[in-house]
N, C-alpha and C. Protein backbone atom coordinates (compact mmCIF):
# COMPACT_ATOMS: atom_id res chain seq x y z
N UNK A 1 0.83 -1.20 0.00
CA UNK A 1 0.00 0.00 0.00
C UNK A 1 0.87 1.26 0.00
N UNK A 2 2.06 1.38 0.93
CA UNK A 2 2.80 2.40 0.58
C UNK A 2 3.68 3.01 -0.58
N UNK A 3 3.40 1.66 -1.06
CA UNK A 3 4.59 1.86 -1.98
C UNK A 3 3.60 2.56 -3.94
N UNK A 4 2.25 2.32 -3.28
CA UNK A 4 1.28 2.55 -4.04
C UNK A 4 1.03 4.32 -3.81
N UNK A 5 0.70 4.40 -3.02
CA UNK A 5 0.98 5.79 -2.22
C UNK A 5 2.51 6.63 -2.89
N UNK A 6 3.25 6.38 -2.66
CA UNK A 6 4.50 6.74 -2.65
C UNK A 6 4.75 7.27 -4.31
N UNK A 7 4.19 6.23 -5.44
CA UNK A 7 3.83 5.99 -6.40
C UNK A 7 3.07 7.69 -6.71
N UNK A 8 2.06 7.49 -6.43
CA UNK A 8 0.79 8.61 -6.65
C UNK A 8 1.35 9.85 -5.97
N UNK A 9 1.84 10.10 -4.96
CA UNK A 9 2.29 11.03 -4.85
C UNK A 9 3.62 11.79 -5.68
N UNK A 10 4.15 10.53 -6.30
CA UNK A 10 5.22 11.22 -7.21
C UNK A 10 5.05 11.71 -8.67
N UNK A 11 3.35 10.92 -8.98
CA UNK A 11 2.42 11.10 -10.04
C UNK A 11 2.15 12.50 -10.32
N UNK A 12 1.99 13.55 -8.82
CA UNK A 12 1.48 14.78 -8.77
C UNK A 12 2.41 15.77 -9.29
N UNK A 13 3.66 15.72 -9.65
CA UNK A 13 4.52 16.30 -10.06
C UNK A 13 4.24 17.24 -11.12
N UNK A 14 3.12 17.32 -11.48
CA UNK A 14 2.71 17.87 -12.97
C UNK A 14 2.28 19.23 -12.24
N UNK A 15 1.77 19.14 -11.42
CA UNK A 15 0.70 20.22 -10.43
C UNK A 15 1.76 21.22 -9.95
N UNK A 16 2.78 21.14 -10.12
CA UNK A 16 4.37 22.21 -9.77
C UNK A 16 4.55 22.72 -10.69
N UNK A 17 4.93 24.00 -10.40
CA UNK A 17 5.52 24.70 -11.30
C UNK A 17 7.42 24.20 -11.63
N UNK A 18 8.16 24.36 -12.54
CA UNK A 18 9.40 23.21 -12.32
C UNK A 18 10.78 24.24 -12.31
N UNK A 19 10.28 25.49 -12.26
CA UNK A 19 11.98 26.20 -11.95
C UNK A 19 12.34 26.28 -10.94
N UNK A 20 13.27 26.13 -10.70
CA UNK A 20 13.62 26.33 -9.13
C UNK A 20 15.42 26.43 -9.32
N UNK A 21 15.35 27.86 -8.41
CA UNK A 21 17.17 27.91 -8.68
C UNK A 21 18.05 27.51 -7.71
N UNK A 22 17.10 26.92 -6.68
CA UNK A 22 18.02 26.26 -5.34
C UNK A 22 17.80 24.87 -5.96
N UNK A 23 18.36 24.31 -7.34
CA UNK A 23 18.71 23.27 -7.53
C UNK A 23 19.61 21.98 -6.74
N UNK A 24 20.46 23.04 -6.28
CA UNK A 24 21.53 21.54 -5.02
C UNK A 24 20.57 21.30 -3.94
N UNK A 25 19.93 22.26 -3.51
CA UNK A 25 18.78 21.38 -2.48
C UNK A 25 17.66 20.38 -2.73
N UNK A 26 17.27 20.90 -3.96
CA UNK A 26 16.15 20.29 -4.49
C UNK A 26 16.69 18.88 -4.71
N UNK A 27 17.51 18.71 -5.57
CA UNK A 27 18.77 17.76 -5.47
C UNK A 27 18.59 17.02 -4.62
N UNK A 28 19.15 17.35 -3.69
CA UNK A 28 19.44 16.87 -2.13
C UNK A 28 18.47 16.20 -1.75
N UNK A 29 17.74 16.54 -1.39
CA UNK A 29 15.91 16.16 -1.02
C UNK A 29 15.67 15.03 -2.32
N UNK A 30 16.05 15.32 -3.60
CA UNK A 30 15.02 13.77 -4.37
C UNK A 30 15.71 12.85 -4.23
N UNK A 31 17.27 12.95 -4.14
CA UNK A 31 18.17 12.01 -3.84
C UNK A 31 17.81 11.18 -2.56
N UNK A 32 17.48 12.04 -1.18
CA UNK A 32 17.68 11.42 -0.29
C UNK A 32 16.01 10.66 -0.04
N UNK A 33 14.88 11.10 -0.40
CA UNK A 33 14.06 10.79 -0.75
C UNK A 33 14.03 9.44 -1.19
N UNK A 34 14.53 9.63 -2.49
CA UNK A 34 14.68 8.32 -3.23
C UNK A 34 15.39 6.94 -2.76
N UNK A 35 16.39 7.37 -2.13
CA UNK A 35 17.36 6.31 -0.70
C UNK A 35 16.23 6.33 0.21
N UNK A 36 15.45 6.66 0.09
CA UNK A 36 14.59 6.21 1.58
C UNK A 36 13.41 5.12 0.88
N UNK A 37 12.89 5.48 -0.07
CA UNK A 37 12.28 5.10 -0.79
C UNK A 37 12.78 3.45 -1.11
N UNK A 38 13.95 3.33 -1.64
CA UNK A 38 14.29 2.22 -2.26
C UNK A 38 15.16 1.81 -0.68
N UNK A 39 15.10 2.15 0.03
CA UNK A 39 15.42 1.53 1.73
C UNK A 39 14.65 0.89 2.00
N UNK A 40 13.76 1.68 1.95
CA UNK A 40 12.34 0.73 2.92
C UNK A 40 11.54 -0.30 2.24
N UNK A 41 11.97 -0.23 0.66
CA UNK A 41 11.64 -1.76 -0.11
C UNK A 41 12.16 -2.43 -0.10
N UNK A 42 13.70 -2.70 0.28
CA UNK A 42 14.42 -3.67 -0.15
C UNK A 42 14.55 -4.06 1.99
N UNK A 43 14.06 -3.22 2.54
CA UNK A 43 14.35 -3.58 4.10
C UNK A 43 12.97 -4.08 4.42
N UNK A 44 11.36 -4.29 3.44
CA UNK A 44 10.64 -4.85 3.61
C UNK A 44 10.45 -5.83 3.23
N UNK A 45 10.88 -5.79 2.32
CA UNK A 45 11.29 -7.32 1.11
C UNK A 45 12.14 -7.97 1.35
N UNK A 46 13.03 -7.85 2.07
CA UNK A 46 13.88 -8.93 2.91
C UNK A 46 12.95 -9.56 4.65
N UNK A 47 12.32 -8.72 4.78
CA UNK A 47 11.83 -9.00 6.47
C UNK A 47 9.97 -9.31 6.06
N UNK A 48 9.97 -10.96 5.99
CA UNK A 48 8.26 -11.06 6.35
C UNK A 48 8.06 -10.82 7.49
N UNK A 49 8.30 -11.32 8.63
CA UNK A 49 8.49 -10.89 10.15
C UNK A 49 8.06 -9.74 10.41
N UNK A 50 7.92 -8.73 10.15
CA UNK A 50 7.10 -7.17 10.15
C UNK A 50 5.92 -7.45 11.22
N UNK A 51 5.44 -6.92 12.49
CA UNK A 51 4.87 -7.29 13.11
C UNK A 51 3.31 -6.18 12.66
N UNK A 52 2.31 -7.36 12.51
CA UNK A 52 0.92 -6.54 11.87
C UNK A 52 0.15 -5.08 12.50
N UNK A 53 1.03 -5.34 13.46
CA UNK A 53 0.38 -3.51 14.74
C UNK A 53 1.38 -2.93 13.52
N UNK A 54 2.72 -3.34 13.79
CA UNK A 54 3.09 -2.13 12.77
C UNK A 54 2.87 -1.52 11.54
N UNK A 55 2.27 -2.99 10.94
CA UNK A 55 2.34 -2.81 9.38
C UNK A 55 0.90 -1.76 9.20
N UNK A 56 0.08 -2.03 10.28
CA UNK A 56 -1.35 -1.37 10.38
C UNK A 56 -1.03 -0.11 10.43
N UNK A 57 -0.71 0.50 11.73
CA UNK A 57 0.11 1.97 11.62
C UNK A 57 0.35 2.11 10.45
N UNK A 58 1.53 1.53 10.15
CA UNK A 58 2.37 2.73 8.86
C UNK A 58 0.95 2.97 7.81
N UNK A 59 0.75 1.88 7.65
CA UNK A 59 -0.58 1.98 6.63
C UNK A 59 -1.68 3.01 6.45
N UNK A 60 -1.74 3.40 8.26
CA UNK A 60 -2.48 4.33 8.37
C UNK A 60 -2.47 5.62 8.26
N UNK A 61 -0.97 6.06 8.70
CA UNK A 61 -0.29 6.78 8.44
C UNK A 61 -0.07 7.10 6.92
N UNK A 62 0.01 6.33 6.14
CA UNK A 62 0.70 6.45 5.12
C UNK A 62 -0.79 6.69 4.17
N UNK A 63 -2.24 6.42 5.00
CA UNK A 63 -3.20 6.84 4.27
C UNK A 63 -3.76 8.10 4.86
N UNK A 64 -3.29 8.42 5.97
CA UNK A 64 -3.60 9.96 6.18
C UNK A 64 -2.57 10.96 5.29
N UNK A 65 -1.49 10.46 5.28
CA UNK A 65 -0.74 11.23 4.32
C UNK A 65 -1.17 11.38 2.75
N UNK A 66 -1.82 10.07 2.38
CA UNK A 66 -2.18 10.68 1.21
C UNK A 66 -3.74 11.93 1.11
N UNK A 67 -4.18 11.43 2.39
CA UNK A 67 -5.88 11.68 2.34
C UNK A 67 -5.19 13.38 2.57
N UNK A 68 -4.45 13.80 3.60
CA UNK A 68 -3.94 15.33 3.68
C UNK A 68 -3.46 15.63 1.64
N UNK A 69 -2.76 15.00 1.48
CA UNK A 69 -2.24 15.37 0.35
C UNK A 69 -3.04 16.19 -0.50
N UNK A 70 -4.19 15.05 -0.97
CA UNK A 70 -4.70 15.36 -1.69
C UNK A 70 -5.73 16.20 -1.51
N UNK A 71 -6.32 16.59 -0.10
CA UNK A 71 -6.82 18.01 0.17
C UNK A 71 -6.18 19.20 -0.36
N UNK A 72 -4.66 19.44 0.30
CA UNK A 72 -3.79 19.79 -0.25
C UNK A 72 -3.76 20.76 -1.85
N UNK A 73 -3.74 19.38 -2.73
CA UNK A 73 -4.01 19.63 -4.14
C UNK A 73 -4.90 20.05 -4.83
N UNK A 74 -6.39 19.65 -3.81
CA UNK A 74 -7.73 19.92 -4.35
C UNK A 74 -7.56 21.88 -4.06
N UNK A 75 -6.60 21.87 -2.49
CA UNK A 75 -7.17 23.54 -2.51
C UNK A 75 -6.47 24.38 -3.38
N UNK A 76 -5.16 24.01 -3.57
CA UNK A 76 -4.74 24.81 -5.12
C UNK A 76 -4.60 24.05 -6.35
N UNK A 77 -5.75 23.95 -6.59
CA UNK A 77 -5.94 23.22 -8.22
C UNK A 77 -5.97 24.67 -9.02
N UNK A 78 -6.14 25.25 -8.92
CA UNK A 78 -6.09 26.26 -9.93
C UNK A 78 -4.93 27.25 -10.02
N UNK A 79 -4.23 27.04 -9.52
CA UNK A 79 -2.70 27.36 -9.73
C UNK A 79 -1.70 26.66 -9.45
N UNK A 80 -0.68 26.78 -10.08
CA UNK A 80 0.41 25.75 -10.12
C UNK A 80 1.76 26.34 -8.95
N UNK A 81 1.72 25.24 -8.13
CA UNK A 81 2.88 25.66 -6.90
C UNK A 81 4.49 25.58 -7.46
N UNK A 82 4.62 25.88 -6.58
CA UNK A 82 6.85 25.97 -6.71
C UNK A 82 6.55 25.04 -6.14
N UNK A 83 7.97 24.45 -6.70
CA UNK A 83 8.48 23.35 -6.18
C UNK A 83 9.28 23.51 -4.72
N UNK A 84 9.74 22.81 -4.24
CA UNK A 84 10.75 23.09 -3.14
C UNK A 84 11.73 24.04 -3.14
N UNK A 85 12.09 24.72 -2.45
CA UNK A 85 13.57 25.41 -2.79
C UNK A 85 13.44 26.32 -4.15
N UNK A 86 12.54 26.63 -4.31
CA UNK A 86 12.32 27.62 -5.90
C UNK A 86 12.22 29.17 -5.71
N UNK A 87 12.13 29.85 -4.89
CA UNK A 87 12.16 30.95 -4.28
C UNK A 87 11.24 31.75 -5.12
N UNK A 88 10.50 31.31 -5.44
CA UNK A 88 8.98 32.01 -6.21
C UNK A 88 8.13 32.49 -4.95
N UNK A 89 7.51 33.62 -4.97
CA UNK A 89 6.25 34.14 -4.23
C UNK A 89 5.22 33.87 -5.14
N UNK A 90 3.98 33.39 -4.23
CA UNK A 90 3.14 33.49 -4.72
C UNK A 90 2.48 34.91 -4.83
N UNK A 91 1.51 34.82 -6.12
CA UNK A 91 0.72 35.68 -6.05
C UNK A 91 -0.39 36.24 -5.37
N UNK A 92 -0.81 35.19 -5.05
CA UNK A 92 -1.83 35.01 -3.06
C UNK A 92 -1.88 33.93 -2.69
N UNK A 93 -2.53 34.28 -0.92
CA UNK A 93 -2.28 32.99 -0.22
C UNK A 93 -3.27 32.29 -0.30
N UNK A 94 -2.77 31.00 -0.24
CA UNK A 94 -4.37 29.70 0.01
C UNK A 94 -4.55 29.95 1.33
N UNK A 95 -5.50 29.70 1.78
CA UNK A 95 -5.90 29.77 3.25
C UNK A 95 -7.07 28.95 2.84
N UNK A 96 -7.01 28.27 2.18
CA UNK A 96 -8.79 27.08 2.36
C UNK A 96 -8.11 25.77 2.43
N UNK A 97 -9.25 24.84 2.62
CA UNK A 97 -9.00 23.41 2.84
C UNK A 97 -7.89 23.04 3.91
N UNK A 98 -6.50 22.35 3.84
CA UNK A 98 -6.01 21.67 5.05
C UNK A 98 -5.00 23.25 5.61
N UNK A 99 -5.01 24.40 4.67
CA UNK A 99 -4.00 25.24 4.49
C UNK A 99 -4.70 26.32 5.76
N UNK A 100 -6.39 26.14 6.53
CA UNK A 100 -6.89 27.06 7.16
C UNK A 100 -5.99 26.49 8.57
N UNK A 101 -6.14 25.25 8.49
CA UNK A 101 -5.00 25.04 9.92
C UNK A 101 -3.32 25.03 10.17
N UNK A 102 -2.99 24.01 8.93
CA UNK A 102 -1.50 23.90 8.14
C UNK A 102 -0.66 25.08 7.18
N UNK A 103 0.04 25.93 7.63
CA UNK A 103 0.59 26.58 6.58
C UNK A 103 1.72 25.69 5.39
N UNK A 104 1.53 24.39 5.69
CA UNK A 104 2.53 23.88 4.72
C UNK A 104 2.26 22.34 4.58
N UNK A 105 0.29 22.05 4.10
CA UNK A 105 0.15 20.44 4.37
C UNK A 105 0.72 19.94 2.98
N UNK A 106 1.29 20.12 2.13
CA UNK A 106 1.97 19.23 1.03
C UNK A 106 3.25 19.19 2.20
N UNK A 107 4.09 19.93 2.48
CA UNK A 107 4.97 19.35 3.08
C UNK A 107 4.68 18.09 4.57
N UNK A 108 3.18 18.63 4.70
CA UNK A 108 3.53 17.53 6.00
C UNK A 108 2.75 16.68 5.94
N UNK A 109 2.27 16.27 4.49
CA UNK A 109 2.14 15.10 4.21
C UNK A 109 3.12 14.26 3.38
N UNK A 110 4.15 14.74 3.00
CA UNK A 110 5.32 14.36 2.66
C UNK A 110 5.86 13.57 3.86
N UNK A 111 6.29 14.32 5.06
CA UNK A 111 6.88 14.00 6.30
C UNK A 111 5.87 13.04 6.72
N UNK A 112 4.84 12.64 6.53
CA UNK A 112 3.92 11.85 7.25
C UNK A 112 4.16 10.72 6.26
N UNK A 113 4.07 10.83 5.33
CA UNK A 113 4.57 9.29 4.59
C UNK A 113 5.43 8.83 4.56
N UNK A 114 7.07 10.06 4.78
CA UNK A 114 7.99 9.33 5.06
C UNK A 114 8.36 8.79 6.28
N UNK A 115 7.40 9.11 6.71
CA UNK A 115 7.43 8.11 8.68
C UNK A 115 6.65 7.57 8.77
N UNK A 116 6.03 6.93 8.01
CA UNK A 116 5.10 5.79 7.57
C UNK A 116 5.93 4.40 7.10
N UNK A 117 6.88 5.09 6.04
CA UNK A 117 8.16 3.94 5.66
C UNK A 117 9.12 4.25 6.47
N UNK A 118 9.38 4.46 7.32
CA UNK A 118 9.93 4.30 8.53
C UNK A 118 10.08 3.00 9.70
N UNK A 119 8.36 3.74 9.71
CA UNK A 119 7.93 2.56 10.61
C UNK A 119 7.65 1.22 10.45
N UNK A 120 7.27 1.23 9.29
CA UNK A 120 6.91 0.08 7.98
C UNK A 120 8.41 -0.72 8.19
N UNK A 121 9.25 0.04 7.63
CA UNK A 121 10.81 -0.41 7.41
C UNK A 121 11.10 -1.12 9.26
N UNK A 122 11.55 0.00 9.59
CA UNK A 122 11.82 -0.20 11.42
C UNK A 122 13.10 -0.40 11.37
N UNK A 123 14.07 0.14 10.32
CA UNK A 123 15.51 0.02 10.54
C UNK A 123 15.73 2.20 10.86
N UNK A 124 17.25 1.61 12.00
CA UNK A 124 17.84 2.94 12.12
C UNK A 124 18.00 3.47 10.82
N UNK A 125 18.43 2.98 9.64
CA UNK A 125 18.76 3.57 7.95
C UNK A 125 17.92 4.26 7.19
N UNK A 126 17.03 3.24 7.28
CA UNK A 126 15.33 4.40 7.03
C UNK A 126 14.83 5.52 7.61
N UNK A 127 15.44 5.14 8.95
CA UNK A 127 14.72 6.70 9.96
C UNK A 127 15.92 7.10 9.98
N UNK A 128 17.25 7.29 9.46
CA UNK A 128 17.98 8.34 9.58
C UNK A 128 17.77 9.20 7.79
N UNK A 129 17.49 8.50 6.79
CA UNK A 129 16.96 9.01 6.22
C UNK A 129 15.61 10.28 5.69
N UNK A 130 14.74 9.32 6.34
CA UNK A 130 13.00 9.94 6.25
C UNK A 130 13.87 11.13 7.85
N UNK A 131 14.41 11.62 8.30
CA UNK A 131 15.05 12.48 8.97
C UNK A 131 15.51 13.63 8.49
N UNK A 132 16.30 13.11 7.73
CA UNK A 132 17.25 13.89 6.88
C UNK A 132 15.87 14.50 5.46
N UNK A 133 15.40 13.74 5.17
CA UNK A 133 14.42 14.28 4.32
C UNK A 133 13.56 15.32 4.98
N UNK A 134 12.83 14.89 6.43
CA UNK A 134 12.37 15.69 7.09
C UNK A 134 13.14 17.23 7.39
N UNK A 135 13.89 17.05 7.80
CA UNK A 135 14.67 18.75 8.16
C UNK A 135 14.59 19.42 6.49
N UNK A 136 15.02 18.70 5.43
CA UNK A 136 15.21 19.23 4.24
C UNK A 136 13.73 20.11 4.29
N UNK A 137 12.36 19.01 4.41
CA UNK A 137 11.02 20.26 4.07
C UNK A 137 11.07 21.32 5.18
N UNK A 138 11.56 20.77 5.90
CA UNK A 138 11.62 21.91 7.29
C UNK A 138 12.32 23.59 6.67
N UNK A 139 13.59 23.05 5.91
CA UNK A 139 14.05 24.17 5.32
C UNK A 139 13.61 25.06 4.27
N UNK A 140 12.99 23.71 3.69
CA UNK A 140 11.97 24.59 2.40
C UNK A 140 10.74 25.44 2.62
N UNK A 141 10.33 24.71 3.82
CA UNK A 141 8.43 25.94 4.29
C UNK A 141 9.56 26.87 5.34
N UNK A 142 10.62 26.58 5.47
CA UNK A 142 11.55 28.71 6.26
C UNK A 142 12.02 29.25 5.21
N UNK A 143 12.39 28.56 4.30
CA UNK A 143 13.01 29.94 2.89
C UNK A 143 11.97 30.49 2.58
N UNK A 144 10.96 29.03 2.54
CA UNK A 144 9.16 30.00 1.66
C UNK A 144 8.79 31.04 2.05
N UNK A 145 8.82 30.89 3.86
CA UNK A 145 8.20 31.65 4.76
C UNK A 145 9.09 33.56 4.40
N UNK A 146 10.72 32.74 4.61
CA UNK A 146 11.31 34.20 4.11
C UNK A 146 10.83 35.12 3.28
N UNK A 147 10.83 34.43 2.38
CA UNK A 147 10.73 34.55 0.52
C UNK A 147 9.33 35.66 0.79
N UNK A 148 8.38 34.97 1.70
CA UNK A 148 7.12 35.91 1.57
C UNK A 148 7.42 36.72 2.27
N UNK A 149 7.54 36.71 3.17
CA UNK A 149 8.08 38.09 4.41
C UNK A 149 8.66 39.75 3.81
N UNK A 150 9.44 38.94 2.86
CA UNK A 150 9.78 39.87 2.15
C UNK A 150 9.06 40.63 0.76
N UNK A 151 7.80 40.08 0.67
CA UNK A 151 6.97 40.17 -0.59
C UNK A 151 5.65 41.11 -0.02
N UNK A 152 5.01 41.76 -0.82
CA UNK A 152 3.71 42.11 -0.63
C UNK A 152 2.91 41.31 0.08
N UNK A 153 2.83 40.20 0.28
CA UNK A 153 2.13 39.37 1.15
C UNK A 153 2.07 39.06 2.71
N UNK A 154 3.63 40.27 2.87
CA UNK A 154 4.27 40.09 4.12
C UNK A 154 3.13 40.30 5.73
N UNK A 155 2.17 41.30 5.31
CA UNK A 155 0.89 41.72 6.52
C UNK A 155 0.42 40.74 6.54
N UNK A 156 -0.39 40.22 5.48
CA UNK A 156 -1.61 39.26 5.66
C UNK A 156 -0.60 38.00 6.09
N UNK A 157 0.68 37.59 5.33
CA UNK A 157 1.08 36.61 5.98
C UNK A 157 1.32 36.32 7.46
N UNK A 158 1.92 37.89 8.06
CA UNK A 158 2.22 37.41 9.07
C UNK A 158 0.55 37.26 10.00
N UNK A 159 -0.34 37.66 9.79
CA UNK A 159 -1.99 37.45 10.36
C UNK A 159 -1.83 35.81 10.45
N UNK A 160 -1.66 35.19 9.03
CA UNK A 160 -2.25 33.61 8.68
C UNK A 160 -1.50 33.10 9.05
N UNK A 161 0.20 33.57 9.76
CA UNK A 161 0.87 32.89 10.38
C UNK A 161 0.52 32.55 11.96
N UNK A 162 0.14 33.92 12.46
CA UNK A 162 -0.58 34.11 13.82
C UNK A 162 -1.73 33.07 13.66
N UNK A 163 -1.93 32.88 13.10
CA UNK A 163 -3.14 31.86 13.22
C UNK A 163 -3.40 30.70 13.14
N UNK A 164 -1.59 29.96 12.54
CA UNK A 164 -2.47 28.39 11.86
C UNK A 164 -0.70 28.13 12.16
N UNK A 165 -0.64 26.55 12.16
CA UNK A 165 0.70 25.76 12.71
C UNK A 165 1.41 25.35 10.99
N UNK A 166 2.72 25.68 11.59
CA UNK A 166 3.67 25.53 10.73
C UNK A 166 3.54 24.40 9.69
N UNK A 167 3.62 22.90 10.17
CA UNK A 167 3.29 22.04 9.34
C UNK A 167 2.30 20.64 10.48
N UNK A 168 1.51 21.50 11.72
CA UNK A 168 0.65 21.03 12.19
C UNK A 168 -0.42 21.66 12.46
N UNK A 169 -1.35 21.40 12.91
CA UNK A 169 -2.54 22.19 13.09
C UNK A 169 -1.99 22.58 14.88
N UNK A 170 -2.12 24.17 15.10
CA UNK A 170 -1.68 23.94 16.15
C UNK A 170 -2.66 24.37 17.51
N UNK A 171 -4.28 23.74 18.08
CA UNK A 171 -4.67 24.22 18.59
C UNK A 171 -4.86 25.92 19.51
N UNK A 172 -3.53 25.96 20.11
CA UNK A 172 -3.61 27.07 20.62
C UNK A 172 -3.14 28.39 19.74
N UNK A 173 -3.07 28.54 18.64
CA UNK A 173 -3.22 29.46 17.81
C UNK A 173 -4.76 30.04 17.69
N UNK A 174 -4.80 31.13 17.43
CA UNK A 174 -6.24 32.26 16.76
C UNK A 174 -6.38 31.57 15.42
N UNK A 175 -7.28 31.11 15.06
CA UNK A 175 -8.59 30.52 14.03
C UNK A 175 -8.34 31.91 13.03
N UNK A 176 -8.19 31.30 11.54
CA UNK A 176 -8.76 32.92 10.72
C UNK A 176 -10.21 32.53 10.57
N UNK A 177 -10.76 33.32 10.35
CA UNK A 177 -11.90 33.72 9.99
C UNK A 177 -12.63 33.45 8.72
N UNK A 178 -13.68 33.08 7.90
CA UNK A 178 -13.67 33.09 6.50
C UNK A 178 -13.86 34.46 6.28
C-alpha cells in the first residue's frame, strides 16, 4: 500500500511549477528521498516478520498522508505551486481546505509518509533518512516563509501565520476567519 501511495504522490509532479534555482537542495531532497524510498523496499522485502500492529500503523499513516495530500491539491488546483527550494512568491495565499489550519500540508504530508516507511521499514537507515528528508522540508516551508516576508504578502502573511501551525494544526493558535 505504501509503496502505491509513494507511487501517486510522485504522479502529482505535474501540479508544480518546475523552476527552481536552489537546484543543489532540491537535489538533495530527491536524492535522499529516493534512498529512503528504495530503503524501505528492499528492508521490507527482505523482512516477512514485520509485526501486523506495525504494518497497520504505517498503513495508516501512510493513508492519512495521502488523504492530507490530496486536500492539499484539491485547494490549489487552480494554480500551479513551486516546487521546493524555488524561491517564487506566490501571487496570493491559500488559506482554504487543510492550508486554514496547516501553513505547509503538502509538506507535511510528505513527512507523514515518510514516517510511515519508517515505521513500515523499522531500521535505524530508514529513519535516519526519512530524517534527513524531514529537516530538508523543514528548510523549504523557512526559505518559503522568508521569501514571503519579504513580498507584498508580508501583513496578511504574518496574520495567517498568527493563526495556523507551521506544518501542524496547532490548537492554541487564533482561528482565521472566513
Amino acid at each position: 500500500m505504501l509503496s502505491v501511495i509513494g507511487v501517486w504522490f510522485a504522479s502529482a509532479v505535474h501540479h508544480f511549477d518546475k523552476r527552481s534555482p536552489r537546484k543543489p537542495l532540491l537535489f538533495a531532497l530527491l536524492v535522499l528521498s529516493t534512498a529512503a524510498g528504495v530503503a524501505t523496499i528492499v528492508t521490507v522485502g527482505r523482512n516477512s516478520g514485520i509485526p501486523a500492529l506495525r504494518c497497520l500503523v504505517a498503513a495508516l499513516l501512510g493513508l492519512l498522508a495521502a488523504l492530507l495530500f490530496q486536500a492539499a491539491l484539491g485547494a490549489t488546483r487552480d494554480r500551479a505551486l513551486s516546487l521546493a527550494f524555488s524561491r517564487a512568491t506566490p501571487p496570493k495565499l491559500v488559506i482554504i481546505g487543510p492550508y486554514r489550519q496547516d501553513r505547509h500540508p503538502l509538506y507535511s504530508a510528505y513527512i507523514l509518509f515518510w514516517s510511515s516507511c519508517a515505521l513500515h521499514a523499522g531500521t535505524a537507515e530508514v529513519a535516519l533518512l526519512v530524517g534527513a528528508v524531514a529537516v530538508l522540508y523543514v528548510i523549504a516551508a523557512r526559505m518559503e516563509e522568508a521569501d514571503i516576508m519579504t513580498s507584498k504578502l508580508a501583513p496578511e502573511y504574518s496574520r495567517y501565520r498568527a493563526a495556523t501551525g507551521m506544518l501542524l494544526p496547532n490548537p492554541f493558535k487564533v482561528r482565521l476567519r472566513s
